[in-house]
Protein backbone atom coordinates (compact mmCIF):
# COMPACT_ATOMS: atom_id res chain seq x y z
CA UNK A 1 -84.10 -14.61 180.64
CA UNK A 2 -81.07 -14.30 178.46
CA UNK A 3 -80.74 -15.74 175.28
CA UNK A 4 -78.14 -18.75 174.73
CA UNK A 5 -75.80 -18.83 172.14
CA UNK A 6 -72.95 -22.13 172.11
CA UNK A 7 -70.08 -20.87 169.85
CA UNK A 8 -68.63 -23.67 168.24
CA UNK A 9 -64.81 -22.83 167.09
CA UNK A 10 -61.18 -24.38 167.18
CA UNK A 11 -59.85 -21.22 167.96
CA UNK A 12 -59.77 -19.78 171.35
CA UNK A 13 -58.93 -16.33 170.01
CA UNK A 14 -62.05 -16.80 167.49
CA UNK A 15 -64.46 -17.89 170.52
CA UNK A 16 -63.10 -14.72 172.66
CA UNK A 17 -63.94 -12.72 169.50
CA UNK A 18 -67.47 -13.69 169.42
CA UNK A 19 -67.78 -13.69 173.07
CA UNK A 20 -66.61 -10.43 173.60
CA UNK A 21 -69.37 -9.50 170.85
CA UNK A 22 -72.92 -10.85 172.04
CA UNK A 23 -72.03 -10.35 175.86
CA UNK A 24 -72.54 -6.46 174.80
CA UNK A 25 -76.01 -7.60 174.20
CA UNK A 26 -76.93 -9.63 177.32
CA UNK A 27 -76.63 -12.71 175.50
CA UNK A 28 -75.47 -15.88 177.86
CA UNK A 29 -72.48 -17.44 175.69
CA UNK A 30 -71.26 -20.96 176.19
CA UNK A 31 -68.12 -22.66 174.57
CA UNK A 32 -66.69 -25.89 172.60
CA UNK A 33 -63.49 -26.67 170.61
CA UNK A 34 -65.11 -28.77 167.78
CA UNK A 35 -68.79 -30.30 166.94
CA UNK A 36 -68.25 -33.42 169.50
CA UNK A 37 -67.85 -31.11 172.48
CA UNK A 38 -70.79 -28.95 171.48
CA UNK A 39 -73.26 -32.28 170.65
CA UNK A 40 -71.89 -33.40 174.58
CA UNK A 41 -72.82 -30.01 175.67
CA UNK A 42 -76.25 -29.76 173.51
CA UNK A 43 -77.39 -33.13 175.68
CA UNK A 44 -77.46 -31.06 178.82
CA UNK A 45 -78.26 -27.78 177.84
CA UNK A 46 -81.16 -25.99 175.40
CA UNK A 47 -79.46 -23.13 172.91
CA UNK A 48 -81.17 -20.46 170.98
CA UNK A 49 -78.65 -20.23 168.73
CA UNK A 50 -75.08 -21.89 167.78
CA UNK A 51 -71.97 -19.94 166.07
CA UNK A 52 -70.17 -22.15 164.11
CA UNK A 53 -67.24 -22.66 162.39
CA UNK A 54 -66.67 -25.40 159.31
CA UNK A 55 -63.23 -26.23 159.86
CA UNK A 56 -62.36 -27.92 163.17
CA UNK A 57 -61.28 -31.29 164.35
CA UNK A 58 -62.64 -34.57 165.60
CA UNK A 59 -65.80 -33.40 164.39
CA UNK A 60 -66.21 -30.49 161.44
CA UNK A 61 -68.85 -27.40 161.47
CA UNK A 62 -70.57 -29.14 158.66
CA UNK A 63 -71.15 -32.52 160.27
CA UNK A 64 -72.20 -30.86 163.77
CA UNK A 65 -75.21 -28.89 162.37
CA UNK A 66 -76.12 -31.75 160.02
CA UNK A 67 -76.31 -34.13 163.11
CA UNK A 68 -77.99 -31.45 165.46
CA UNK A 69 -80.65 -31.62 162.71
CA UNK A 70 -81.05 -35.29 162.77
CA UNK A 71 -80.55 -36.26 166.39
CA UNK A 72 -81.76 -33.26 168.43
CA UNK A 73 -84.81 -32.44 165.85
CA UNK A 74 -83.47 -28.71 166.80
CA UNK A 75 -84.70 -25.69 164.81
CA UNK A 76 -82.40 -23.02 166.97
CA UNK A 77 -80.65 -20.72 164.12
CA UNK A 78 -77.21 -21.46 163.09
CA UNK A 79 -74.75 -19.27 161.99
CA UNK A 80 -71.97 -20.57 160.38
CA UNK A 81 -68.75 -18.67 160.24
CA UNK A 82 -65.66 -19.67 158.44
CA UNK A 83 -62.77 -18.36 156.03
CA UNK A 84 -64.43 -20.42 153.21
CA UNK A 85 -65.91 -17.84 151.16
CA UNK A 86 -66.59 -19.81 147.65
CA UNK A 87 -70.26 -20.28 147.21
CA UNK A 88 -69.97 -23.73 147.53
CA UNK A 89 -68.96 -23.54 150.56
CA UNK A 90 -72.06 -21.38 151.44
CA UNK A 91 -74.45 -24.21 149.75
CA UNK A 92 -72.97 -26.93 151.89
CA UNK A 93 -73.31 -24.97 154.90
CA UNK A 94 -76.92 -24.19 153.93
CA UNK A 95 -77.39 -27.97 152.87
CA UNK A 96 -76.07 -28.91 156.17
CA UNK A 97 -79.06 -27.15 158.00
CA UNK A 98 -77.18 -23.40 158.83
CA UNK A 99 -79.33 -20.34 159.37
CA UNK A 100 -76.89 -17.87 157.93
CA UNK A 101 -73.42 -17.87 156.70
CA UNK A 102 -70.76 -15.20 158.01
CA UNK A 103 -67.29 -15.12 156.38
CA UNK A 104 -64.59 -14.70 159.05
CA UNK A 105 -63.61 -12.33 160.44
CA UNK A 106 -67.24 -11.13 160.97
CA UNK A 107 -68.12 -7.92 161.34
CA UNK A 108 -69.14 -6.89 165.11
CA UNK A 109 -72.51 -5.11 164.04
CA UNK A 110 -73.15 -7.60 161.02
CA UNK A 111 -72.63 -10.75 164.06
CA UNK A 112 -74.60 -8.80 166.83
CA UNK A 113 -77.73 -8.24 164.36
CA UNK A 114 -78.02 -11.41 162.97
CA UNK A 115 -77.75 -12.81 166.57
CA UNK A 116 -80.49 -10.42 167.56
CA UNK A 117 -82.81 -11.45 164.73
CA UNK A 118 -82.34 -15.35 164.66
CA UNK A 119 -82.98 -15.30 168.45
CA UNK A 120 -85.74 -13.06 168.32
């Protein structure tokens, strides 16, 4: 059975981006615009792994893997993948509960591994 990855991103071109990456691989990709959608979507639906960006409205990277934590008790890996590149920036997103952190835009092979190993 195919792995499942939500990607978790404002940006419809960003979400494409990633899409077009892990479908090479077999990987079952689902979407949402911001952290609400994706905790609606995580009520329905099991993930293996979530791609996520920090920056996003109604509900922030950040706050969405912090609360997946808390609510769901999930352990699925968590990529987080964002222009914020200052190492603060990585220690929240660690802090929040993230896997890994990517900066955008993330390399195909570098986003294809990573997604290999944390759903492994």
């Amino acid at each position: 059975m195919p792995k499942q990855i939500l990607i978790v991103d404002d940006s419809l071109t960003v979400r494409m981006y990633h899409r077009q990456i892990l479908e090479k691989d077999a990987f079952e990709i689902d979407e949402a615009e911001n952290g609400m959608e994706a905790l609606e979507k995580i009520s329905f639906k099991n993930y293996d792994l979530f791609i996520v960006d920090i920056n996003m409205p109604v509900l922030d990277g950040y706050s969405f893997v912090k609360r997946l934590r808390e609510e769901k008790d999930d352990e699925a890996g968590v990529i987080m993948i964002s222009t914020e590149a200052e190492l603060k920036d990585k220690n929240l997103a660690y802090e929040s509960g993230a896997t890994m952190y990517l900066v955008k835009p993330a390399k195909p092979d570098t986003l294809l591994l990573t997604a290999k190993i944390l759903t492994y």
